[in-house]
C-alpha atoms as a PDB file:
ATOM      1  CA  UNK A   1      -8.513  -4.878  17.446  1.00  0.00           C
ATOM      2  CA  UNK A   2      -6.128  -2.431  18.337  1.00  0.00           C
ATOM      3  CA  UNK A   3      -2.747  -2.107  16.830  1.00  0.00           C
ATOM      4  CA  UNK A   4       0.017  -1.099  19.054  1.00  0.00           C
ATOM      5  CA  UNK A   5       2.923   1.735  18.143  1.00  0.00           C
ATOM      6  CA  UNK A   6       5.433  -1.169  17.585  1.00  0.00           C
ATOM      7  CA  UNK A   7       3.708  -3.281  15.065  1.00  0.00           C
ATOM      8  CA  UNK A   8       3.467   0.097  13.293  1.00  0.00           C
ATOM      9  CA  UNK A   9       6.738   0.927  13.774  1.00  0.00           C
ATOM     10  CA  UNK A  10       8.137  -2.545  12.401  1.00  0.00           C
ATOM     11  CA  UNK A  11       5.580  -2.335   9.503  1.00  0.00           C
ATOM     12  CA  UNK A  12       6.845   1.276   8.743  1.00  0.00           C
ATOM     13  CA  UNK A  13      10.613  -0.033   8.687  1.00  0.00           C
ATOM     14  CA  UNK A  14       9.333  -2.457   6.304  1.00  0.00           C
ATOM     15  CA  UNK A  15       7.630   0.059   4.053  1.00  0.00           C
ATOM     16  CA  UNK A  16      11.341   2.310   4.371  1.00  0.00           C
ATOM     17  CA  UNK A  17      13.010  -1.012   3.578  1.00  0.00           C
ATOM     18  CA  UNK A  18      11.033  -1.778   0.234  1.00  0.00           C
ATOM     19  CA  UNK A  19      11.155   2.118  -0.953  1.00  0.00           C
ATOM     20  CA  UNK A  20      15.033   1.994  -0.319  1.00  0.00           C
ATOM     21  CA  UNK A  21      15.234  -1.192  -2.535  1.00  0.00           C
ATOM     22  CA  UNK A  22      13.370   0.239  -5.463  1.00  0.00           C
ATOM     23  CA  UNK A  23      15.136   3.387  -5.233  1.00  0.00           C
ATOM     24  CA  UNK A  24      18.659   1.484  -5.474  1.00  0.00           C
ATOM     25  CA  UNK A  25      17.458  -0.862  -8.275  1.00  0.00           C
ATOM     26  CA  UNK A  26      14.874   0.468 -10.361  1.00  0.00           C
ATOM     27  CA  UNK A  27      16.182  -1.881 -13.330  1.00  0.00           C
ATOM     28  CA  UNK A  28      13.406  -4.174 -11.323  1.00  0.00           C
ATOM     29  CA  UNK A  29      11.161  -1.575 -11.271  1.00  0.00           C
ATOM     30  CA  UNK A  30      11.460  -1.073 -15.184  1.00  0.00           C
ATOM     31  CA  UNK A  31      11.042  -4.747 -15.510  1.00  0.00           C
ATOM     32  CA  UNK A  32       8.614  -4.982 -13.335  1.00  0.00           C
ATOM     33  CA  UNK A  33       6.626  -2.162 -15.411  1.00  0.00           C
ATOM     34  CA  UNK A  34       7.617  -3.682 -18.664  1.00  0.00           C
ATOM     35  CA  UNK A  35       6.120  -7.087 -17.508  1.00  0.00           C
ATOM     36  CA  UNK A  36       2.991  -5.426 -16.461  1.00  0.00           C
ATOM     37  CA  UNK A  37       2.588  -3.689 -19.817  1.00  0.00           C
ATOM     38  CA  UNK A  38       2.824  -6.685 -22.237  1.00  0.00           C
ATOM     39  CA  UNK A  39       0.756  -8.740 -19.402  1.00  0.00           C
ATOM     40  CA  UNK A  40      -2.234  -6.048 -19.907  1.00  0.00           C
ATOM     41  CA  UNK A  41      -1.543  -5.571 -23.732  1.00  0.00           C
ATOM     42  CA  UNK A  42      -1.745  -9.822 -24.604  1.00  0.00           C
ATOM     43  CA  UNK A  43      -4.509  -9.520 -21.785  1.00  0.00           C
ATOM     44  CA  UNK A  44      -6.411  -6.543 -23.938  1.00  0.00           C
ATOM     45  CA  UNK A  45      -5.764  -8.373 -27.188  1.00  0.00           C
ATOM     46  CA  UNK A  46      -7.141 -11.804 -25.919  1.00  0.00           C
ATOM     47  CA  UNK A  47     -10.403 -10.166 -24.897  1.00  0.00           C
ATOM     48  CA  UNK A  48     -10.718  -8.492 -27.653  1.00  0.00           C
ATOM     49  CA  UNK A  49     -10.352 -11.590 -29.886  1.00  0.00           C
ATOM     50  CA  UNK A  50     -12.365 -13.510 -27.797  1.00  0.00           C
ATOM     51  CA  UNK A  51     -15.281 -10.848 -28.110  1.00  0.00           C
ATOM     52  CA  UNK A  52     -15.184 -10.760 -31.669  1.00  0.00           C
ATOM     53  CA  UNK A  53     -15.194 -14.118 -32.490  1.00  0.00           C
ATOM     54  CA  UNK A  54     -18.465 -14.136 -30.333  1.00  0.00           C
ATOM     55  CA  UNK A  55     -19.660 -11.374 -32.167  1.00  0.00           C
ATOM     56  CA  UNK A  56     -18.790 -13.052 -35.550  1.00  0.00           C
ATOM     57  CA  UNK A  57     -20.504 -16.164 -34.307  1.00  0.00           C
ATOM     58  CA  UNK A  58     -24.060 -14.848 -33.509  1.00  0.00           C
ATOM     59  CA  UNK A  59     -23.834 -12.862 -36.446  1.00  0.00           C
ATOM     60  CA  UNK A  60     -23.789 -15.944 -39.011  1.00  0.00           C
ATOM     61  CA  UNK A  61     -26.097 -17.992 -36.404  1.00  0.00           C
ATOM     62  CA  UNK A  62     -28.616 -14.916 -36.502  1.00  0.00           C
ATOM     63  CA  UNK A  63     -27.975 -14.548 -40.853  1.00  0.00           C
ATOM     64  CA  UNK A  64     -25.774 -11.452 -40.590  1.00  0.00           C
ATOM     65  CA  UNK A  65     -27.047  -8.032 -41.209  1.00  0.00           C
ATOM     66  CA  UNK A  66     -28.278  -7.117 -44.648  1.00  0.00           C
ATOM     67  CA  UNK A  67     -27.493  -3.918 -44.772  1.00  0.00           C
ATOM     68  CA  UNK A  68     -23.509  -4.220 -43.993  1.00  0.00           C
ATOM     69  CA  UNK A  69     -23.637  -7.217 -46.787  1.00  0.00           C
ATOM     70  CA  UNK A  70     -24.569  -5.025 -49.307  1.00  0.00           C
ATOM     71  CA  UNK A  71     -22.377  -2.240 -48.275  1.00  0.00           C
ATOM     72  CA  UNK A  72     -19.137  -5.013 -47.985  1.00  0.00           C
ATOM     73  CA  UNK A  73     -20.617  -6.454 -51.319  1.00  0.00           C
ATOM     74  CA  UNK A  74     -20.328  -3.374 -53.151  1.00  0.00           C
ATOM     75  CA  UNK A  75     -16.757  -2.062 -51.479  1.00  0.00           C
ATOM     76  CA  UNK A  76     -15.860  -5.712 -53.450  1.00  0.00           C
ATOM     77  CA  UNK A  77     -16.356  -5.052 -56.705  1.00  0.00           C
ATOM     78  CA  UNK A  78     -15.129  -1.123 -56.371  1.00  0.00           C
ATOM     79  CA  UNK A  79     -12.088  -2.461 -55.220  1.00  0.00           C
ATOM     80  CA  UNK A  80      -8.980  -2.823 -57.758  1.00  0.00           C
ATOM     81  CA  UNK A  81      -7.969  -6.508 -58.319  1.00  0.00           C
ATOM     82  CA  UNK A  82     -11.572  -7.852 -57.830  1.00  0.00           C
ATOM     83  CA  UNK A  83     -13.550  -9.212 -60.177  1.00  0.00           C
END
């Protein structure tokens, strides 16, 4: 399927049109960004969350792992204000 000169043409006008836009208003395009950023920073921390909590949970079902037990155990009682 063959696309003639003049569909490119129009879609290249449209392409100028859109780059003209942002370039006259990049308060949208710094909102736009900021958007994006907390979007993918929530998104990151949600995951994150989620994959501990998963972690956490076949941990206890599995009895935890000795070793960091004693280790966290031990950092307890070193620590000031634990008895």
């Amino acid at each position: 399927m063959a696309v003639s000169d003049e569909d490119k043409l129009k879609r290249f006008d449209q392409l100028v049109a859109v780059i003209e836009k942002t370039y006259h208003r990049p308060a949208s395009l710094m909102g736009r960004g900021l958007l994006v950023g907390l979007m993918s920073g929530l998104g990151a921390t949600i995951g994150v969350a989620i994959v501990l909590a998963l972690l956490g949970f076949l941990l206890r079902e599995l009895g935890g792992l000795p070793i960091i037990g004693e280790w966290l155990s031990d950092a307890g009682k070193i620590l000031p204000g634990r008895r």
